[in-house]
Protein backbone atom coordinates (compact mmCIF):
# COMPACT_ATOMS: atom_id res chain seq x y z
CA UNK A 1 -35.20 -107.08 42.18
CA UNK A 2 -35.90 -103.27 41.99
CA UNK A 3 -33.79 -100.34 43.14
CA UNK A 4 -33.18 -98.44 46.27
CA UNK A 5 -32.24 -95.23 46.12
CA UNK A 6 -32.39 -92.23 48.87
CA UNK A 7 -32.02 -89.06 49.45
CA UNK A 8 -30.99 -87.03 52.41
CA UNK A 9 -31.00 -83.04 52.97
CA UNK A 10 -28.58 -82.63 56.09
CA UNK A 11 -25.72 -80.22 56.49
CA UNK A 12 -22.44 -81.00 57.07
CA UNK A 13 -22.69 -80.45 60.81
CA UNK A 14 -25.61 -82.84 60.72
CA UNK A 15 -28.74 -80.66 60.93
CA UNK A 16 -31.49 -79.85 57.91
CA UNK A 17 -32.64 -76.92 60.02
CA UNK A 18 -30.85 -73.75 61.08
CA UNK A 19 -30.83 -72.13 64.90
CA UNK A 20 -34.60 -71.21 64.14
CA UNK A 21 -35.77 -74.80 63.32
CA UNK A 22 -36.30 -73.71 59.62
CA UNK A 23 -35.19 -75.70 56.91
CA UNK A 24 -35.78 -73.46 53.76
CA UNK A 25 -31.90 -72.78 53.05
CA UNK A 26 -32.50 -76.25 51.72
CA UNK A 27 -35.19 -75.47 48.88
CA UNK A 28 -33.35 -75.98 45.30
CA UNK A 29 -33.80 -74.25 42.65
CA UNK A 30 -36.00 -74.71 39.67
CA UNK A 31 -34.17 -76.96 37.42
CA UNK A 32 -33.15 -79.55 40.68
CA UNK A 33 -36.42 -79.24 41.32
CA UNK A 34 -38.12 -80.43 38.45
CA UNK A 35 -35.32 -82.61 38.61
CA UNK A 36 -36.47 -84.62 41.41
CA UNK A 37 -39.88 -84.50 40.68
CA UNK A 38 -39.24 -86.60 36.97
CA UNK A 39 -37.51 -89.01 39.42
CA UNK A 40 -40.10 -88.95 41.75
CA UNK A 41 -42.58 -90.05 38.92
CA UNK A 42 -41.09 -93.79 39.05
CA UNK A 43 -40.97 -94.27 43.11
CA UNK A 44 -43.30 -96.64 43.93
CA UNK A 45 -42.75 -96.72 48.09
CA UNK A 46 -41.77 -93.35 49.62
CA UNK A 47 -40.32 -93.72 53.92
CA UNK A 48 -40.60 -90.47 55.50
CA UNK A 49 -39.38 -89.55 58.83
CA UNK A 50 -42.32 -88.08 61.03
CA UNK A 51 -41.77 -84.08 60.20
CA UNK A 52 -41.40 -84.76 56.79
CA UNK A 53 -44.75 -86.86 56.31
CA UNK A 54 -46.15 -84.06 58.88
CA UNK A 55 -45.04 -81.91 56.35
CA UNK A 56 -46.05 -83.34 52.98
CA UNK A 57 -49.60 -84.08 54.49
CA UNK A 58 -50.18 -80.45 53.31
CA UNK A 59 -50.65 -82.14 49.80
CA UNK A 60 -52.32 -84.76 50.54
CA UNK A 61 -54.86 -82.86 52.06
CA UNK A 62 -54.93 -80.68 49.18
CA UNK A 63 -55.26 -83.06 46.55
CA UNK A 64 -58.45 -84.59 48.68
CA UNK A 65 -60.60 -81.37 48.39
């Protein structure tokens, strides 16, 4: 049997964005960063709620060029 893990970015009021609808007061810094990308290197199924994949089609579409 594998392992679930998760992550969630939400504040403690229960919103990732602020009053604008940005959500860049969540970007971590450089060593979190790298961080999570190491631990992304083992994921093998990724669920994404719809403005996220929205979002991370950006790469995608990059990486198809």
């Amino acid at each position: 049997m594998g392992t679930l893990s998760y992550t969630a970015t939400i504040s403690i009021d229960g919103y990732a964005a602020d009053a604008n609808g940005d959500f860049a007061w969540t970007a971590p810094g450089g060593d979190v960063f790298r961080f999570h990308v190491e631990r992304m290197g083992s994921i093998s199924h990724e669920i994404l709620g719809r403005n996220t994949y929205q979002l991370m089609t950006y790469w995608q579409a990059g990486l198809l060029r």
